[in-house]
Each structure stands twice: as structure tokens, then as C-alpha cells.
N, C-alpha and C. Protein backbone atom coordinates (compact mmCIF):
# COMPACT_ATOMS: atom_id res chain seq x y z
N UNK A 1 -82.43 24.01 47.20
CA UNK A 1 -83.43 22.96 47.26
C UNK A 1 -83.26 22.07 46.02
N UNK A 2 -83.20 21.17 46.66
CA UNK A 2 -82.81 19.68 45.33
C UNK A 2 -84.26 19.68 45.03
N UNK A 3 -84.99 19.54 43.97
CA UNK A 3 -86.06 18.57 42.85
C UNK A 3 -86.16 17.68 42.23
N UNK A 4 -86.97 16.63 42.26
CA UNK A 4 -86.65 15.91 40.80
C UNK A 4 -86.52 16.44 39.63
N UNK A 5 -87.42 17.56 39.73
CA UNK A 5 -87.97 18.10 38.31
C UNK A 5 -86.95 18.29 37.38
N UNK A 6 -85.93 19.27 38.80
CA UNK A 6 -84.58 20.30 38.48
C UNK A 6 -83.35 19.51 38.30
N UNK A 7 -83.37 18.01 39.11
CA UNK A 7 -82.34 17.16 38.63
C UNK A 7 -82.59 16.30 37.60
N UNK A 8 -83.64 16.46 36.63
CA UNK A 8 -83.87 15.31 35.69
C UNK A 8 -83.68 16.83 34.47
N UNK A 9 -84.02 17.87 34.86
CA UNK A 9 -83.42 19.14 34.05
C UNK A 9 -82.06 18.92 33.69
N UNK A 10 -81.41 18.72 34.93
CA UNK A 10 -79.74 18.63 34.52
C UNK A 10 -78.94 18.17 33.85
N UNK A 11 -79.66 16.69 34.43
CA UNK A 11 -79.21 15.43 33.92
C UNK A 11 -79.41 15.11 32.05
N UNK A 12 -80.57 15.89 31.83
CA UNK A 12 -81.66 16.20 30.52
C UNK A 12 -80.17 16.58 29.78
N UNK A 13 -79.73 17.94 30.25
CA UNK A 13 -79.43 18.94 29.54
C UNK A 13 -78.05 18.54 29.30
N UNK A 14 -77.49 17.71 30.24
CA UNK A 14 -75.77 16.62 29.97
C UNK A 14 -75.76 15.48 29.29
N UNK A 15 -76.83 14.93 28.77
CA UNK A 15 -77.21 13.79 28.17
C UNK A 15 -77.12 14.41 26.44
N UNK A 16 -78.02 15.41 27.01
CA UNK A 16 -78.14 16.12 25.32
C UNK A 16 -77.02 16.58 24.72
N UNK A 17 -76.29 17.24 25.70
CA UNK A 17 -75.22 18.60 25.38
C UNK A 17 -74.02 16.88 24.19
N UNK A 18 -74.25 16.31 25.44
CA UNK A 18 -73.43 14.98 25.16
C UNK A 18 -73.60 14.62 23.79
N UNK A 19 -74.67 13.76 23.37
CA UNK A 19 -75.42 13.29 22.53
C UNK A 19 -74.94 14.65 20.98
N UNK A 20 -75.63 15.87 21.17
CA UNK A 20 -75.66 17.06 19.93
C UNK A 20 -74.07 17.07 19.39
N UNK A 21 -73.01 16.66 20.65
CA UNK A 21 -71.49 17.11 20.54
C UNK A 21 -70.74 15.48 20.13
N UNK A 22 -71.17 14.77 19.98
CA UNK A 22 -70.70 13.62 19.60
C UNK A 22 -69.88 13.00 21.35
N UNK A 23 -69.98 13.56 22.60
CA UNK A 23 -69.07 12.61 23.40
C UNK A 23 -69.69 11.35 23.71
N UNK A 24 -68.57 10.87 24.48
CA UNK A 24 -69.09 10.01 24.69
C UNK A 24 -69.51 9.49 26.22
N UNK A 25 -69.36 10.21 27.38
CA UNK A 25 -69.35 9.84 28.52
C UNK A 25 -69.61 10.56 28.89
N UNK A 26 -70.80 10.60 30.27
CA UNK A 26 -71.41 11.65 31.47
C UNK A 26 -71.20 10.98 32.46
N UNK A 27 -70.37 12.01 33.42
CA UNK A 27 -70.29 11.65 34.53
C UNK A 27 -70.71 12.62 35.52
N UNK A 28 -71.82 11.86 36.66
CA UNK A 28 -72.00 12.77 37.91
C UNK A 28 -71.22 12.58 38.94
N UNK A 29 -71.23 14.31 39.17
CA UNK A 29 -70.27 14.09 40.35
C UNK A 29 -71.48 14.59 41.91
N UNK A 30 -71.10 13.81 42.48
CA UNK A 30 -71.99 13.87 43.77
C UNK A 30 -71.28 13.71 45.03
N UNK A 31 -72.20 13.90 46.14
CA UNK A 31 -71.75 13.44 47.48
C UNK A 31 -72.70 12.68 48.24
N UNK A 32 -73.04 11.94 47.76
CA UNK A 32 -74.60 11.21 48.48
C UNK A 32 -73.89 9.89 49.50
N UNK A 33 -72.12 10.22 49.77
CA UNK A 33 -72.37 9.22 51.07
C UNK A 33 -72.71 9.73 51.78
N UNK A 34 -72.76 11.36 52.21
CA UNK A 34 -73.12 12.01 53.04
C UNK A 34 -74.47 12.46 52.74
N UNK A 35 -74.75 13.28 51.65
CA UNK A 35 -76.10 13.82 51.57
C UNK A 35 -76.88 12.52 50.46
N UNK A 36 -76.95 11.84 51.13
CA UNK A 36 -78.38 10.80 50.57
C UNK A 36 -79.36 11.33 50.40
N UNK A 37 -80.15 12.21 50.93
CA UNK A 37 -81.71 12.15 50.10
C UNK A 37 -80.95 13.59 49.00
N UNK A 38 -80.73 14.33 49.08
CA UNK A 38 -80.03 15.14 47.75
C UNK A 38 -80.12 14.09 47.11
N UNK A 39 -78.74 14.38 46.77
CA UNK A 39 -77.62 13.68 46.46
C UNK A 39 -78.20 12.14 45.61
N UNK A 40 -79.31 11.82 46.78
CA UNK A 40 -79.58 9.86 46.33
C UNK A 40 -80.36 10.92 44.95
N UNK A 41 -81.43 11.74 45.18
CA UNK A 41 -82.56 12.07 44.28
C UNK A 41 -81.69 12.54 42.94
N UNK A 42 -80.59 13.30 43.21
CA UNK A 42 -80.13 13.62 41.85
C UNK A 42 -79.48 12.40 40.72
N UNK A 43 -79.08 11.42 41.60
CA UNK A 43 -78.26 10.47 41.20
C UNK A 43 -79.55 9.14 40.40
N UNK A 44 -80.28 9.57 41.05
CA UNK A 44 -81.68 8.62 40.55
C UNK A 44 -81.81 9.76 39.30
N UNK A 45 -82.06 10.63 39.26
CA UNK A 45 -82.57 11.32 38.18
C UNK A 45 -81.71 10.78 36.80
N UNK A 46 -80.62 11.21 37.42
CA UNK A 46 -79.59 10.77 36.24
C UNK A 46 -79.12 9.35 35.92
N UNK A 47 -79.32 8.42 36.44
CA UNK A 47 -79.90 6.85 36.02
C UNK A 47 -80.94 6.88 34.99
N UNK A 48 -82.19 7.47 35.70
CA UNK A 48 -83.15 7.32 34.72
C UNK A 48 -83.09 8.13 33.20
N UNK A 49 -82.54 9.41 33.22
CA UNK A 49 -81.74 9.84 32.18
C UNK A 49 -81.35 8.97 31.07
N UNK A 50 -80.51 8.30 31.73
CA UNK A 50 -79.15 7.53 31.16
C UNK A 50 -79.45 6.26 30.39
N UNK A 51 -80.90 6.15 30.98
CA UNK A 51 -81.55 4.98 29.79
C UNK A 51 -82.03 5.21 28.69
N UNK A 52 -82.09 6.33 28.60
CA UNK A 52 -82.68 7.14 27.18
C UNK A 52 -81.73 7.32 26.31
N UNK A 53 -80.51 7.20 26.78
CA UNK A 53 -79.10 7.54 26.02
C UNK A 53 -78.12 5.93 25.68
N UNK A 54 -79.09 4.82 24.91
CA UNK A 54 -78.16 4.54 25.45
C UNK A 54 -76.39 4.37 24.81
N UNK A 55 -76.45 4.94 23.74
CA UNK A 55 -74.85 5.20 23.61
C UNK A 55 -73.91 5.85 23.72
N UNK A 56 -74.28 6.63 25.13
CA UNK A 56 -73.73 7.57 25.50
C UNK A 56 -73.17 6.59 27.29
N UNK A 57 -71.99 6.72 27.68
CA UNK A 57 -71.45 5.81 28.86
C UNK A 57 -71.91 6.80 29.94
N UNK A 58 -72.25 6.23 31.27
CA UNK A 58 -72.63 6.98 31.91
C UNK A 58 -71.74 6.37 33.55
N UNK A 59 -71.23 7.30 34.15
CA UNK A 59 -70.88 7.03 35.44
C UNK A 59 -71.08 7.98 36.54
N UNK A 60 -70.57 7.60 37.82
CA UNK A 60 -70.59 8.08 38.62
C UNK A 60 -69.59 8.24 39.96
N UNK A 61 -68.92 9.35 40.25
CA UNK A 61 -67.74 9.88 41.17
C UNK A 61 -68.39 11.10 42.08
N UNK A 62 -67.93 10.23 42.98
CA UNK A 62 -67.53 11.00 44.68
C UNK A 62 -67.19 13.27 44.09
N UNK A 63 -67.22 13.48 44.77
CA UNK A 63 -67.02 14.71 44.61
C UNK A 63 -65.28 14.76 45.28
N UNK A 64 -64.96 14.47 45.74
CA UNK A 64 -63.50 14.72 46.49
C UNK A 64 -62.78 13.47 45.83
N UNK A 65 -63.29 12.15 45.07
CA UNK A 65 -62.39 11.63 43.77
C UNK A 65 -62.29 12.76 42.83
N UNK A 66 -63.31 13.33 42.59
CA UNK A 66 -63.28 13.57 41.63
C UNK A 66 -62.46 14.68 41.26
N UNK A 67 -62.33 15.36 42.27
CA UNK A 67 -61.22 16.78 42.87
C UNK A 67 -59.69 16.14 41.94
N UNK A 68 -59.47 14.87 42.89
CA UNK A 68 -58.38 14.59 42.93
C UNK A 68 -57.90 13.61 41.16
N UNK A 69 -59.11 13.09 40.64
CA UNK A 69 -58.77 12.92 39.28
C UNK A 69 -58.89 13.76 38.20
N UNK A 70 -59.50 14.88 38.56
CA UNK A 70 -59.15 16.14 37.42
C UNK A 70 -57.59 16.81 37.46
N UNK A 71 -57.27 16.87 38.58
CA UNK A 71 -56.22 17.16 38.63
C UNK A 71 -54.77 16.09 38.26
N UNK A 72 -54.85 14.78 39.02
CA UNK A 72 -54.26 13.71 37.80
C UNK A 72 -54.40 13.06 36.23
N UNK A 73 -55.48 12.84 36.46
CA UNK A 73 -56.00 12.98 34.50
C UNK A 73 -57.18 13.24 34.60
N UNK A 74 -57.00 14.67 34.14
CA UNK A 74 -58.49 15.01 33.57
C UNK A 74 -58.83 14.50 31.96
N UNK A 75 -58.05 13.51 31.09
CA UNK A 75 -58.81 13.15 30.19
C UNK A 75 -59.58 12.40 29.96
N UNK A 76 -59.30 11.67 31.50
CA UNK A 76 -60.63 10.73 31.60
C UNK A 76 -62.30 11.43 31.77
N UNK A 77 -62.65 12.31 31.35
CA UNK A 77 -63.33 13.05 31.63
C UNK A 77 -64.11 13.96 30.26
N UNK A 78 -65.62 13.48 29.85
CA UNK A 78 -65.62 14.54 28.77
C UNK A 78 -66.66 15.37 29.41
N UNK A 79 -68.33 15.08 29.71
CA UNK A 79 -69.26 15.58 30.10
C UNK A 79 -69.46 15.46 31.66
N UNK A 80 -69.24 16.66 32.31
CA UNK A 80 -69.82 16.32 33.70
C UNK A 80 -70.61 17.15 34.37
């Protein structure tokens, strides 16, 4: 069961982890072409997150990009 509560938890806790460790980028990985109300709710959570941070870069990837760019460069990649 998706939450706001539990996705603004998440999002909380990757913003911070981010922020305490000096990176510089969070990225969610989702599937909300398919699961929209999930998926839309977690991705809203972590927007609203992301304004609190703001020098920390924030994006967002497909779950099956994202498969396929860890495995070609994963250095594009610090917090996800």
C-alpha cells in the first residue's frame, strides 16, 4: 500500500541521506506510466520534497531506463 505519509518518508530520508553526505543528485525511479495513482502519489511526494532541498538536483527515470542506464553508466547516478 502506497501513502503519502510513507512516500514523503522516503523521499524525506533521500533528500537527507543526500544533503548529510555532500551528493549531489536524487533520483526517483518509478513506473507511473503504468501505475499512476502509486506511482503519480510517490512522485508528487518527492517534488514536494525537492523544494526543501534546494541544492540538491533532483530527477526522475522510468524504472526499465533506469535498468538499462545502471548498467551502461551507472555514474550518472548518486542517490536513488
Amino acid at each position: 500500500v502506497i501513502t503519502k505519509f510513507c512516500s514523503e518518508r522516503i523521499a524525506q530520508y533521500a533528500f537527507e541521506y543526500a544533503y548529510l553526505n555532500n551528493r549531489k543528485t536524487v533520483t526517483a525511479v518509478h513506473k507511473a506510466n503504468f501505475m499512476k495513482l502509486a506511482d503519480g502519489l510517490f512522485l508528487e511526494s518527492c517534488r514536494e520534497v525537492a523544494t526543501k532541498y534546494p541544492g540538491i538536483k533532483y530527477n526522475e527515470i522510468i524504472v526499465d531506463n533506469c535498468c538499462m542506464q545502471l548498467v551502461s553508466k551507472p555514474e550518472q547516478f548518486d542517490v536513488m
